[in-house]
PDB file of N, CA and C in Angstrom:
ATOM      1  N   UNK A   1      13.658  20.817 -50.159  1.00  0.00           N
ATOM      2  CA  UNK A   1      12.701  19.802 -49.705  1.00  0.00           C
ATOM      3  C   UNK A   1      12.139  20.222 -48.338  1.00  0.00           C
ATOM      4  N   UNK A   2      10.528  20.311 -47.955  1.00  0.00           N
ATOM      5  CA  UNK A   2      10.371  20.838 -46.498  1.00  0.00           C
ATOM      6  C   UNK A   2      10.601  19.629 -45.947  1.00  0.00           C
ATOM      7  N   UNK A   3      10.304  20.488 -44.919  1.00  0.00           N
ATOM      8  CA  UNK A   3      10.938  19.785 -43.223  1.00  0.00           C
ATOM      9  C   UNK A   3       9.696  18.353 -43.063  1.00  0.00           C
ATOM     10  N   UNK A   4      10.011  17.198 -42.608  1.00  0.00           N
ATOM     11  CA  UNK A   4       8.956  16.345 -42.390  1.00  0.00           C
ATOM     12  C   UNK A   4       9.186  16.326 -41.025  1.00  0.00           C
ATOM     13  N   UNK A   5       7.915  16.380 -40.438  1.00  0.00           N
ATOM     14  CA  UNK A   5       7.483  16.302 -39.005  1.00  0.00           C
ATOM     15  C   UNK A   5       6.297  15.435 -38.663  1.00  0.00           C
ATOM     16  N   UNK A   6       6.592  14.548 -38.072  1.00  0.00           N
ATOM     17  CA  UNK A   6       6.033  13.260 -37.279  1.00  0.00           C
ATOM     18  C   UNK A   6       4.765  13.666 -36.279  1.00  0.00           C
ATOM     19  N   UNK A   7       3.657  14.188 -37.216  1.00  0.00           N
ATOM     20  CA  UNK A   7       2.853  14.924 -36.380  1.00  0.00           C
ATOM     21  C   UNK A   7       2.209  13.587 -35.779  1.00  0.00           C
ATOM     22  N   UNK A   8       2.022  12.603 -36.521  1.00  0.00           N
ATOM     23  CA  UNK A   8       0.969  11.728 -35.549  1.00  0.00           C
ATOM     24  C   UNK A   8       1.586  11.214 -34.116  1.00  0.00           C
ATOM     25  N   UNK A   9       2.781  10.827 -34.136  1.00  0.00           N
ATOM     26  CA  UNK A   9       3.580  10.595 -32.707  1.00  0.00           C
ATOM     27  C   UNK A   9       3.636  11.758 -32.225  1.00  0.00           C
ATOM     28  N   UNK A  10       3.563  12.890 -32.471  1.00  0.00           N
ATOM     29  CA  UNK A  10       3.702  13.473 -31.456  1.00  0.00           C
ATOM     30  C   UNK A  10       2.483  14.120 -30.521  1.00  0.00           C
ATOM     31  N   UNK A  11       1.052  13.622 -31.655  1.00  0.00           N
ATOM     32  CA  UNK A  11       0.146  14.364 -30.940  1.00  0.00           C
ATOM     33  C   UNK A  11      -0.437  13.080 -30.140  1.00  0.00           C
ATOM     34  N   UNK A  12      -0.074  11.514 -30.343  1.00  0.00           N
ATOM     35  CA  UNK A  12      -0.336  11.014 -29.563  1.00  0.00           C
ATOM     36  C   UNK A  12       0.363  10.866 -28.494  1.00  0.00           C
ATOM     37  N   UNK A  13       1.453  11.201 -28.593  1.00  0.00           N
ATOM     38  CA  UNK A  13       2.469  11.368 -27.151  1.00  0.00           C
ATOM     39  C   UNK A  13       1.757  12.428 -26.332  1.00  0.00           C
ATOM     40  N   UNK A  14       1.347  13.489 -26.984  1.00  0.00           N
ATOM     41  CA  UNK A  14       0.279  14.424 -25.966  1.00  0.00           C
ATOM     42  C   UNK A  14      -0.982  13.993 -25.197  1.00  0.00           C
ATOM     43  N   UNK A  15      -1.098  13.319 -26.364  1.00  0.00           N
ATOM     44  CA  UNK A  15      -2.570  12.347 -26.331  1.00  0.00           C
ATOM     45  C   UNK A  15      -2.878  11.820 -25.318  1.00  0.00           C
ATOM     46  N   UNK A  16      -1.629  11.323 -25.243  1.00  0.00           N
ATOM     47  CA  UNK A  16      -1.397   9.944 -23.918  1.00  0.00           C
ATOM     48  C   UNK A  16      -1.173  10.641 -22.569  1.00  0.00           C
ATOM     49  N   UNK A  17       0.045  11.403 -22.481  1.00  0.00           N
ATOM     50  CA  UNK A  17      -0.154  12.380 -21.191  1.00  0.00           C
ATOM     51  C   UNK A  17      -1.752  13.412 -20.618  1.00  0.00           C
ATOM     52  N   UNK A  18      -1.768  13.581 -21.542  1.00  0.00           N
ATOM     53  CA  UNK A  18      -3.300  14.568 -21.171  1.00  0.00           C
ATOM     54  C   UNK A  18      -4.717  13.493 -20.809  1.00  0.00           C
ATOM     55  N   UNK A  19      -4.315  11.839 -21.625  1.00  0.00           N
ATOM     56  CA  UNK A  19      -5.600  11.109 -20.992  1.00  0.00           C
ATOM     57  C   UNK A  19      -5.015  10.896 -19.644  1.00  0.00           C
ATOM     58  N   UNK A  20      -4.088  10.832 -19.286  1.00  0.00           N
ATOM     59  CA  UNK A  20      -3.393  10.505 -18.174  1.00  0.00           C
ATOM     60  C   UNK A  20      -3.677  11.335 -16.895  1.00  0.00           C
ATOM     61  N   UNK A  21      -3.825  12.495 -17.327  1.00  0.00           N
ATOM     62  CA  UNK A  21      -4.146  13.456 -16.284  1.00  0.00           C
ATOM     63  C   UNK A  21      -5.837  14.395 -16.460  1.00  0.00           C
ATOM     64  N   UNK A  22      -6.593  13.310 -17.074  1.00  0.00           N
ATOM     65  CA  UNK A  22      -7.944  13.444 -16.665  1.00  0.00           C
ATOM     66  C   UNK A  22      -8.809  13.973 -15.267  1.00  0.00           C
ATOM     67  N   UNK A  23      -8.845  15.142 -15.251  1.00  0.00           N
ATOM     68  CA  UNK A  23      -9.068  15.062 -14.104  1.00  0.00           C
ATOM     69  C   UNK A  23      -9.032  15.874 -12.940  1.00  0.00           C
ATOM     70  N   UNK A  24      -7.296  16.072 -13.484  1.00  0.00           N
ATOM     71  CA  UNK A  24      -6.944  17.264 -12.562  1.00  0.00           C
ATOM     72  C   UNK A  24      -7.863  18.335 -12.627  1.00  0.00           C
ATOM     73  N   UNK A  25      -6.833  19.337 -11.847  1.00  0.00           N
ATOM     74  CA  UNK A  25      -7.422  20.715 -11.782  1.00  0.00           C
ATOM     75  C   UNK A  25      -7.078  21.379 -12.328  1.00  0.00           C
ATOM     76  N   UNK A  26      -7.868  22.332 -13.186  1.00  0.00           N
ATOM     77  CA  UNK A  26      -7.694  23.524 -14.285  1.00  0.00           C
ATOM     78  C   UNK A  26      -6.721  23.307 -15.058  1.00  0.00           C
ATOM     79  N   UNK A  27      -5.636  23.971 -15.727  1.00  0.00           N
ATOM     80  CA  UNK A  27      -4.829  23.577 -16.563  1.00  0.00           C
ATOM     81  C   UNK A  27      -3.870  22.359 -16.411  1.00  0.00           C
ATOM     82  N   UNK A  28      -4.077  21.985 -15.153  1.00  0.00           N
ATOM     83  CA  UNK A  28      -3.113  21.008 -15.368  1.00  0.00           C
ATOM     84  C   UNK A  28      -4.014  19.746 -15.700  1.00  0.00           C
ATOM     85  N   UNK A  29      -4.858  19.683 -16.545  1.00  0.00           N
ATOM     86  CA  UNK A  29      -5.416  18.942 -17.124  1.00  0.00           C
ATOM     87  C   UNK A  29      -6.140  18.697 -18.872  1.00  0.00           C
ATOM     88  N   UNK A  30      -5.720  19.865 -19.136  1.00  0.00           N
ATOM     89  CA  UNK A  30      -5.755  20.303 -20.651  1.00  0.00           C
ATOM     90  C   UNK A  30      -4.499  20.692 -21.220  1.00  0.00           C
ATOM     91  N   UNK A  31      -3.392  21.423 -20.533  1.00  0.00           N
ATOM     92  CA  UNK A  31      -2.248  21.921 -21.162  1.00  0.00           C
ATOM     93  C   UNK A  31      -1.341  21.578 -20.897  1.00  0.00           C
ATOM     94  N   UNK A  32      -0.612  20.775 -21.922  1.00  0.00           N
ATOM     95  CA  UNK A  32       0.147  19.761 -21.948  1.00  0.00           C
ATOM     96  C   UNK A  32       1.415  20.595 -21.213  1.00  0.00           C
ATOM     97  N   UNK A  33       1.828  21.419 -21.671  1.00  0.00           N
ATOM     98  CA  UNK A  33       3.627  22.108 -20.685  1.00  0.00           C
ATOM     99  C   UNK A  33       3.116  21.609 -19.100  1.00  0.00           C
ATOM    100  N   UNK A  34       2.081  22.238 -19.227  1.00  0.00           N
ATOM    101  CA  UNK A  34       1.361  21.753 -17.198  1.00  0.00           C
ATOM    102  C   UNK A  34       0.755  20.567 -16.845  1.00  0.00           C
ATOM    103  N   UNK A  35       0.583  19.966 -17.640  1.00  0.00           N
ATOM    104  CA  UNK A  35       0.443  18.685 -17.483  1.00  0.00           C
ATOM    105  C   UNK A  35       0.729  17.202 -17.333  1.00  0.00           C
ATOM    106  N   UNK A  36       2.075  17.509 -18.044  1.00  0.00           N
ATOM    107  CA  UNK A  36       3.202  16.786 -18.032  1.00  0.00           C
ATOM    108  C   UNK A  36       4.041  17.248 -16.911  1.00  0.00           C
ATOM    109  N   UNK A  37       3.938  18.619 -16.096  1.00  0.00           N
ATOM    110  CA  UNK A  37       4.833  18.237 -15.045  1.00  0.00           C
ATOM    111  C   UNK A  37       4.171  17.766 -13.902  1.00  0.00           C
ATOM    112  N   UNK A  38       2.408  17.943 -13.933  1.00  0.00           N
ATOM    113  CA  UNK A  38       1.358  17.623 -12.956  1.00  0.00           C
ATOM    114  C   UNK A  38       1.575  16.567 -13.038  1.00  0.00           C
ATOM    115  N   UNK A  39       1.543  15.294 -14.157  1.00  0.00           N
ATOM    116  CA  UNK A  39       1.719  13.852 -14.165  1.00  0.00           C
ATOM    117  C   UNK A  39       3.251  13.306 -13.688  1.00  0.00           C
ATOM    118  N   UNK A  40       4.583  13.873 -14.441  1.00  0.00           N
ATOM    119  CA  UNK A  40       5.845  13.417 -13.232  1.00  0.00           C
ATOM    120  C   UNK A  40       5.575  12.924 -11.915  1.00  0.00           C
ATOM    121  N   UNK A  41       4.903  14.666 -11.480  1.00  0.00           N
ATOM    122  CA  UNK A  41       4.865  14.732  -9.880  1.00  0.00           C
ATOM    123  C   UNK A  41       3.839  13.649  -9.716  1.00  0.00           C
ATOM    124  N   UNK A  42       2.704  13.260  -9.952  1.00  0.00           N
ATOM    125  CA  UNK A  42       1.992  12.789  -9.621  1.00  0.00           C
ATOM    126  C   UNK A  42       1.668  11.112  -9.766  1.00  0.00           C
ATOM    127  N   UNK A  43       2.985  10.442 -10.566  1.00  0.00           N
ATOM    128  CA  UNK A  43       3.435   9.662 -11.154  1.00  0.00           C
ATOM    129  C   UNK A  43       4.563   9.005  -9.450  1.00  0.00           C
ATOM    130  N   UNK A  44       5.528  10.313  -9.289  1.00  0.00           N
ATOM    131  CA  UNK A  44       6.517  10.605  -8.448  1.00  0.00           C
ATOM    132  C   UNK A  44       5.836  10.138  -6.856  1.00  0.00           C
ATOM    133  N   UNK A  45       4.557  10.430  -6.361  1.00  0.00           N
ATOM    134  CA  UNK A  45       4.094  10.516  -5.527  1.00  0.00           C
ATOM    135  C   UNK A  45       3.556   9.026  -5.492  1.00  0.00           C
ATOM    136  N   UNK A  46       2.466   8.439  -6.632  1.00  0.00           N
ATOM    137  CA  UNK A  46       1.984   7.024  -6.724  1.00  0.00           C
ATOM    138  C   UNK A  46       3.031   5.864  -6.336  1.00  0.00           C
ATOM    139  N   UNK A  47       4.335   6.284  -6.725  1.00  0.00           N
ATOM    140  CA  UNK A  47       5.429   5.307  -6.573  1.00  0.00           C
ATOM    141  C   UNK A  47       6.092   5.540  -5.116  1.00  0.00           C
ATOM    142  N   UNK A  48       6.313   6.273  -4.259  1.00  0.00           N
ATOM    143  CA  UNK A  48       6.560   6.544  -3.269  1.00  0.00           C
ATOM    144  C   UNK A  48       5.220   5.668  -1.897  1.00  0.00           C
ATOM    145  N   UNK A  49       3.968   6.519  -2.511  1.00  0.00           N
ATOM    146  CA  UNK A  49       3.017   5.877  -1.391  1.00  0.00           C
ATOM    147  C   UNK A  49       2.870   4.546  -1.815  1.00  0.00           C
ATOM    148  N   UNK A  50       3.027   3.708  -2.954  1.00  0.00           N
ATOM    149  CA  UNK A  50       2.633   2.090  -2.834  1.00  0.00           C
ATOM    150  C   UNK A  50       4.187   1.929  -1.510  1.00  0.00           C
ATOM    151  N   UNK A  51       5.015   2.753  -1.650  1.00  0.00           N
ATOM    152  CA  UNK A  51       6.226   1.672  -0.592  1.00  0.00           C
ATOM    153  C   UNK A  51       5.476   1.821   0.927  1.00  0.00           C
ATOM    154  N   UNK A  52       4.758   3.240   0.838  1.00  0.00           N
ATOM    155  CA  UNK A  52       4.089   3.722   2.272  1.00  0.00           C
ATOM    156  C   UNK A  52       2.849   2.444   2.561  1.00  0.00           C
ATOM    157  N   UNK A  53       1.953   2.458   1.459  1.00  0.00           N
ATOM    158  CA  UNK A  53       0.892   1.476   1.663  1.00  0.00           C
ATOM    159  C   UNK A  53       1.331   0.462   2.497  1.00  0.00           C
ATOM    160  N   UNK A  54       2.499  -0.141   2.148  1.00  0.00           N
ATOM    161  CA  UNK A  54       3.200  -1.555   2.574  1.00  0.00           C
ATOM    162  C   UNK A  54       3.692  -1.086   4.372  1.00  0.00           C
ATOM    163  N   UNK A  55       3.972  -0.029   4.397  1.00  0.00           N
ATOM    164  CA  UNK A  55       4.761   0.596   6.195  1.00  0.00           C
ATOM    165  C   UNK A  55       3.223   0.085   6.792  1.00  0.00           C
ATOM    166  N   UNK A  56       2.091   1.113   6.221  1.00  0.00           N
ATOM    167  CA  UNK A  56       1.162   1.504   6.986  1.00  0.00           C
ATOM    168  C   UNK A  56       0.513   0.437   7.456  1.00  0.00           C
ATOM    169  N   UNK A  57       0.207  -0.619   6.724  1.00  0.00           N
ATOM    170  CA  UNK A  57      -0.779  -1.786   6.103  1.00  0.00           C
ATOM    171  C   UNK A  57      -0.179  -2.537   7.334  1.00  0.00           C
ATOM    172  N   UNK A  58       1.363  -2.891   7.691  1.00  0.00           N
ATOM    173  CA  UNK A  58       2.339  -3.613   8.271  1.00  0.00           C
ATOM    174  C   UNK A  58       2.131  -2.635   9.999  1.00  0.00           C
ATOM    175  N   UNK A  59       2.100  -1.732  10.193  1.00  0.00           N
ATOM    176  CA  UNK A  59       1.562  -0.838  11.388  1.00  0.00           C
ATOM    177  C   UNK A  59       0.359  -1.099  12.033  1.00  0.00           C
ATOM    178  N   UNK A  60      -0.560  -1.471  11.189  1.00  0.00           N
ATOM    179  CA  UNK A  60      -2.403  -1.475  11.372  1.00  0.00           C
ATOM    180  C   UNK A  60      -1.937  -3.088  12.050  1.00  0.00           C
ATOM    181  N   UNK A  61      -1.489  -4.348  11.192  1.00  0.00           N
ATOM    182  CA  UNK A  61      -1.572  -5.415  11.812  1.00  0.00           C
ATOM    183  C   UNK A  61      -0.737  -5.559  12.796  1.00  0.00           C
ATOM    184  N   UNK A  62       0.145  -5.170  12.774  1.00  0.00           N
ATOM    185  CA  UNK A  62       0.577  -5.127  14.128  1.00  0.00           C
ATOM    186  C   UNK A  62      -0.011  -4.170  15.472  1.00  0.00           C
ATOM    187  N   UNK A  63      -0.985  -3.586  15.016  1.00  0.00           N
ATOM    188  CA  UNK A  63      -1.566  -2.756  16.349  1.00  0.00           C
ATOM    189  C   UNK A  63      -2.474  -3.962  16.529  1.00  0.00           C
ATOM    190  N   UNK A  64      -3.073  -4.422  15.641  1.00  0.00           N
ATOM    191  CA  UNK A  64      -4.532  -5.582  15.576  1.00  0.00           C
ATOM    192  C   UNK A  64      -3.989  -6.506  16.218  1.00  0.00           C
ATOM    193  N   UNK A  65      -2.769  -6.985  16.270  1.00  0.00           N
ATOM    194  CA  UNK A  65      -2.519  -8.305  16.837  1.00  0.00           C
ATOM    195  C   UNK A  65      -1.752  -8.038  18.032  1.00  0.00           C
ATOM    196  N   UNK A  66      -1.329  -6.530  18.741  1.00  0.00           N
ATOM    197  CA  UNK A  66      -1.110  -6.218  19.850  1.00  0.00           C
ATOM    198  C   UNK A  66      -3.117  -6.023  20.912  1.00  0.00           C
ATOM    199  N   UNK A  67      -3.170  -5.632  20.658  1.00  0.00           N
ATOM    200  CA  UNK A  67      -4.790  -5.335  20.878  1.00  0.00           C
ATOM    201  C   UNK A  67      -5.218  -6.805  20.795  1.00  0.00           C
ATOM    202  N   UNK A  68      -5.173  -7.608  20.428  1.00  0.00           N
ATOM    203  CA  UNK A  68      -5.438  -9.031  20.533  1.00  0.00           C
ATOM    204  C   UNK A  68      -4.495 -10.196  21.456  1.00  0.00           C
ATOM    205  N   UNK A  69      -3.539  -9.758  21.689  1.00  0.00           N
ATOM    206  CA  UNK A  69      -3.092 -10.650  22.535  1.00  0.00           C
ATOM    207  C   UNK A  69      -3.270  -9.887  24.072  1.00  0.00           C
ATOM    208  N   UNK A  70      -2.912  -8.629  24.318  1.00  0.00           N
ATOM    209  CA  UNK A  70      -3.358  -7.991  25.394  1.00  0.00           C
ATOM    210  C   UNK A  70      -4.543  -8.294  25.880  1.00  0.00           C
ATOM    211  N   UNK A  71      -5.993  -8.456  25.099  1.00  0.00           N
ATOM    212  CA  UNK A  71      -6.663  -8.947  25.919  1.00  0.00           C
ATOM    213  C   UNK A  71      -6.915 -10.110  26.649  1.00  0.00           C
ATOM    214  N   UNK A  72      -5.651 -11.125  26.144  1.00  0.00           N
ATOM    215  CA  UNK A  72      -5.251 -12.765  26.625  1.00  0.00           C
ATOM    216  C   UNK A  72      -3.783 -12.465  27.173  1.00  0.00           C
ATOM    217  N   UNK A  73      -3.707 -11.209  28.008  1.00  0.00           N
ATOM    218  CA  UNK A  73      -2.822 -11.020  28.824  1.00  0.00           C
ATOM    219  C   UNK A  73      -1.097 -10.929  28.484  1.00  0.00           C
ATOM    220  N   UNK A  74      -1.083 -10.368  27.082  1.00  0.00           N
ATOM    221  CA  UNK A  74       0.311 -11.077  26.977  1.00  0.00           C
ATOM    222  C   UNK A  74       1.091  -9.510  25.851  1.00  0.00           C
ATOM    223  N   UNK A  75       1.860  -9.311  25.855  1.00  0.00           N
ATOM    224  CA  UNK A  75       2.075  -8.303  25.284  1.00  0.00           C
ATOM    225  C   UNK A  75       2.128  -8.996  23.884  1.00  0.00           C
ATOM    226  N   UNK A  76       2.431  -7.870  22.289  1.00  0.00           N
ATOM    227  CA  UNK A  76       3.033  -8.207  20.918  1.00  0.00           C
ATOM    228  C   UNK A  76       4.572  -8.705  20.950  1.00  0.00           C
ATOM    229  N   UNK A  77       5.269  -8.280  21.312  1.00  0.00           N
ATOM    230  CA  UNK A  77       6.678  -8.818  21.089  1.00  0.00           C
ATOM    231  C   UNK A  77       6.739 -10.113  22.372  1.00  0.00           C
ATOM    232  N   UNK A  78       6.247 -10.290  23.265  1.00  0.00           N
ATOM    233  CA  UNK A  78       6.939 -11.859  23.776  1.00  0.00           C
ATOM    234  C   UNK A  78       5.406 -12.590  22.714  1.00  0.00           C
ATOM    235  N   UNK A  79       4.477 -11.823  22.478  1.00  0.00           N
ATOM    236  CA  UNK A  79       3.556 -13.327  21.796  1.00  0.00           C
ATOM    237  C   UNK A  79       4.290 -13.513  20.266  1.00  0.00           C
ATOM    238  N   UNK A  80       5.077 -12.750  19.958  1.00  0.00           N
ATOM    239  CA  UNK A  80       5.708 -13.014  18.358  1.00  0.00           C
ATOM    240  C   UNK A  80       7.302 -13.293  19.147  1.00  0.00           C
ATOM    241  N   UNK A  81       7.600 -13.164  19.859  1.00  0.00           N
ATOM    242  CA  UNK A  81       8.838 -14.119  20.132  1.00  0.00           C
ATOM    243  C   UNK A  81       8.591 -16.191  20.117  1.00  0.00           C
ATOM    244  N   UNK A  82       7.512 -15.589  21.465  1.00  0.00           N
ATOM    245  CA  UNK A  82       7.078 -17.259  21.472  1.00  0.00           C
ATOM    246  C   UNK A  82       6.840 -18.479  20.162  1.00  0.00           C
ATOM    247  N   UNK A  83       6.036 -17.224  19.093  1.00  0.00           N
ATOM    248  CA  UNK A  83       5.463 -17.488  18.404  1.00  0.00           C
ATOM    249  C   UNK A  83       6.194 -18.099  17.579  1.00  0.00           C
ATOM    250  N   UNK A  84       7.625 -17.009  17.316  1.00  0.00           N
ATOM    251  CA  UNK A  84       8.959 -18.054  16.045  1.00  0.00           C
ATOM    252  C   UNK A  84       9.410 -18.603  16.981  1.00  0.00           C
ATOM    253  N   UNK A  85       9.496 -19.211  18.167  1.00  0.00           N
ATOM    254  CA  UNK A  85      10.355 -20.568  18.981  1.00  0.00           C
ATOM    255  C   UNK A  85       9.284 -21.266  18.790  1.00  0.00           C
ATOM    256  N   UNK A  86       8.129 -21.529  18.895  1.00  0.00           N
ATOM    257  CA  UNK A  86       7.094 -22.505  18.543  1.00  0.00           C
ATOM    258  C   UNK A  86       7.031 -23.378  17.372  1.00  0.00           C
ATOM    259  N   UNK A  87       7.535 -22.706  16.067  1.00  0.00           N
ATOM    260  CA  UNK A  87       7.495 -22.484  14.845  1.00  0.00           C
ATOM    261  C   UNK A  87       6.107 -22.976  14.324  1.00  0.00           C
ATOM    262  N   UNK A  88       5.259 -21.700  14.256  1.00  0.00           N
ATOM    263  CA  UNK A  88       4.189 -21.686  13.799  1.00  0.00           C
ATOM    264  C   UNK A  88       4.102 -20.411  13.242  1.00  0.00           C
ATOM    265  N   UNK A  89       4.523 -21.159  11.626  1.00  0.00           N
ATOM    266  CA  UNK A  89       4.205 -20.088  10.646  1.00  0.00           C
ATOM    267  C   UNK A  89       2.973 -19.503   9.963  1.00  0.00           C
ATOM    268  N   UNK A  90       2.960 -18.227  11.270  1.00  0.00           N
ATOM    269  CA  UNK A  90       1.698 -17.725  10.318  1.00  0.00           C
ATOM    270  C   UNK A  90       2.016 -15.773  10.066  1.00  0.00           C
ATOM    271  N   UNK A  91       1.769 -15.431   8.814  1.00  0.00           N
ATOM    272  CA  UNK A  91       2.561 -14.128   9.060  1.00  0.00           C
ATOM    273  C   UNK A  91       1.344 -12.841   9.751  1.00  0.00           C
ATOM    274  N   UNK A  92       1.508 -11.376   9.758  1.00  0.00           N
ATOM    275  CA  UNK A  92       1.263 -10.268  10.608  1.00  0.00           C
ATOM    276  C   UNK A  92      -0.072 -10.441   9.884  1.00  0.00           C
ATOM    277  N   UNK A  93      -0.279 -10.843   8.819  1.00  0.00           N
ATOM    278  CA  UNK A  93      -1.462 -10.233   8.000  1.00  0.00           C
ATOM    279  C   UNK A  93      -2.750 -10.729   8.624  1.00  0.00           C
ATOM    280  N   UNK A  94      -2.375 -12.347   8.611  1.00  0.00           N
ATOM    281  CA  UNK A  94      -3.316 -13.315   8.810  1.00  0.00           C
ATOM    282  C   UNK A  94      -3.295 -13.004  10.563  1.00  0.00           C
ATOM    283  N   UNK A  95      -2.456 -12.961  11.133  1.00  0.00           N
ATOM    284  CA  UNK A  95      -3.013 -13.109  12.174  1.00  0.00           C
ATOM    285  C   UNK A  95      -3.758 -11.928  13.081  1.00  0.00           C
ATOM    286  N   UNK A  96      -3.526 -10.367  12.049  1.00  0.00           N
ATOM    287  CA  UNK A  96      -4.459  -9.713  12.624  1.00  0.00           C
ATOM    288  C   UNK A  96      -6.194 -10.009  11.558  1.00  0.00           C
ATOM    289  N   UNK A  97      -6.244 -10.470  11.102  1.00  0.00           N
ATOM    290  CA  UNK A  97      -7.142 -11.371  10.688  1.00  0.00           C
ATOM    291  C   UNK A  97      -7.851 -11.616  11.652  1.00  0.00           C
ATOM    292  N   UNK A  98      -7.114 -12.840  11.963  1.00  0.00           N
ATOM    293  CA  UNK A  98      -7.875 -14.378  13.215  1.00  0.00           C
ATOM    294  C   UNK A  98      -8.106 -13.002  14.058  1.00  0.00           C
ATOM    295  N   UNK A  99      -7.175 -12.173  14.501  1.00  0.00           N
ATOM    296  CA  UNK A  99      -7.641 -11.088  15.993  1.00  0.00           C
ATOM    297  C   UNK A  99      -8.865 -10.426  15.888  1.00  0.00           C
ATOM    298  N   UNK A 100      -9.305 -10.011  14.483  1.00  0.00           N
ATOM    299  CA  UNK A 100     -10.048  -9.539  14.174  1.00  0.00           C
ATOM    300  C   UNK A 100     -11.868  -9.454  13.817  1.00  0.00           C
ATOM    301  N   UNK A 101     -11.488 -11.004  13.218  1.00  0.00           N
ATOM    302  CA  UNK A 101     -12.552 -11.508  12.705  1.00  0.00           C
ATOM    303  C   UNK A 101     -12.638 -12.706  13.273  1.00  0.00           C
ATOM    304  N   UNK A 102     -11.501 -13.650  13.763  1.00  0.00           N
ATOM    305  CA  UNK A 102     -12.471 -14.607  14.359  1.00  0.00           C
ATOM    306  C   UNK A 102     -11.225 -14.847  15.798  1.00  0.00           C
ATOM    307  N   UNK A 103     -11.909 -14.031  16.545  1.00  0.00           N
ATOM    308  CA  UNK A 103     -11.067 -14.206  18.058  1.00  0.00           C
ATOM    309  C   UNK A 103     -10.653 -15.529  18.680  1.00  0.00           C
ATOM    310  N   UNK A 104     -11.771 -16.467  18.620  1.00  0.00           N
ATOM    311  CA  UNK A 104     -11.915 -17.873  18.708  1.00  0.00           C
ATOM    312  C   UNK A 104     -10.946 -18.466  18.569  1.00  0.00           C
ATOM    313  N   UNK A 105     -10.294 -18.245  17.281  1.00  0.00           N
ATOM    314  CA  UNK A 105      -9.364 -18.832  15.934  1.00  0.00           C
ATOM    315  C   UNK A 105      -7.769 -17.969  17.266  1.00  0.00           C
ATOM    316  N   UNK A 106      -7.843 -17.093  16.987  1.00  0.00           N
ATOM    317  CA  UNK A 106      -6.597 -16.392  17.889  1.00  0.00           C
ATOM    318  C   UNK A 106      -6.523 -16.517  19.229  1.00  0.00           C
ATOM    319  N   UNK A 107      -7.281 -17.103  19.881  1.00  0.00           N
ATOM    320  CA  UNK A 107      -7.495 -17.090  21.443  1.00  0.00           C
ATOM    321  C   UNK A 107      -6.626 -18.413  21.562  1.00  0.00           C
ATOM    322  N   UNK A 108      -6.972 -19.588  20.484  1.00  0.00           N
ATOM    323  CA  UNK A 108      -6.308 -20.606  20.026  1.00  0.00           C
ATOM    324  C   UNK A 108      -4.644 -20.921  19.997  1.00  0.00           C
ATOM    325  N   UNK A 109      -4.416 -19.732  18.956  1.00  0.00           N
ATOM    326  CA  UNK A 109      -3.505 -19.239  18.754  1.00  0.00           C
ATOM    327  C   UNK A 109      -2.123 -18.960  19.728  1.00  0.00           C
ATOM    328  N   UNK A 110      -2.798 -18.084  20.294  1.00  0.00           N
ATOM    329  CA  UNK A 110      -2.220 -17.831  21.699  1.00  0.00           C
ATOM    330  C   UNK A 110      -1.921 -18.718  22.512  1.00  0.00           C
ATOM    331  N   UNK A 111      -3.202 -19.267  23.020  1.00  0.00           N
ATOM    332  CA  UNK A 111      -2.796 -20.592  24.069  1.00  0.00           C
ATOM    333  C   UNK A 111      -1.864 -21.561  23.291  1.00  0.00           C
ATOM    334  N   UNK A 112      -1.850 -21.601  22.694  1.00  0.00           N
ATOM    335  CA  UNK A 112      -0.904 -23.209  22.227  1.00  0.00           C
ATOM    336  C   UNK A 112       0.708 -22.167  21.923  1.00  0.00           C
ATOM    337  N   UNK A 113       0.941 -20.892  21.916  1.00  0.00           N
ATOM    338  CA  UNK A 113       2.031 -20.507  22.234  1.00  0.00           C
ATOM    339  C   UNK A 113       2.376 -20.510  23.456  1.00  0.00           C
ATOM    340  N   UNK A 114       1.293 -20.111  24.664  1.00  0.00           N
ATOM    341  CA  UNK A 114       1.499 -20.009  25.975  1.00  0.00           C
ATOM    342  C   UNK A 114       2.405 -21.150  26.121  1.00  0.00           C
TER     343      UNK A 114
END
């Protein structure tokens, strides 16, 4: 009896890796042995930088909301000390926001921590 082989799963398992790596460069975008290790790695890397996105994203507002209280005289760490003894919950995101886009709104901010 010959051998039965599961050609349709397997050429869509190729299928699927090679739409996956649309794109790349030269073979590692047509040939599946190189393509499948171009997608790991590149799979490997997407999952690593979303944790970075979150460092960087968390770095930027906190420079925005140092740069915003400095110019109302006051450093980032005593205006976010004050800020949780006050208890006025507002988190890094929003308030390099208000620093950003509406100073008004953060100048506010500030004084009623002062």
């Amino acid at each position: 009896m010959p051998r039965s082989v599961n050609h349709v799963a397997s050429r869509n398992r190729r299928k699927k890796v090679l739409k996956q790596t649309k794109g790349y460069f030269g073979a590692r975008g047509n040939v599946i042995s190189v393509a499948k290790n171009a997608l790991e790695k590149g799979l490997g890397y997407a999952y690593t930088s979303r944790k970075l996105n979150k460092r960087n994203y968390r770095t930027l507002w906190i420079a925005r909301i140092n740069a915003g209280t400095r110019m109302h005289g006051m450093s980032y760490s005593e205006f976010m000390g004050k800020l949780n003894k006050s208890g006025i919950v507002l988190n890094r995101k929003t308030l390099a926001d208000l620093a950003m886009n509406h100073p008004e709104a953060f100048k506010a901010v500030v004084e009623s921590v002062k």
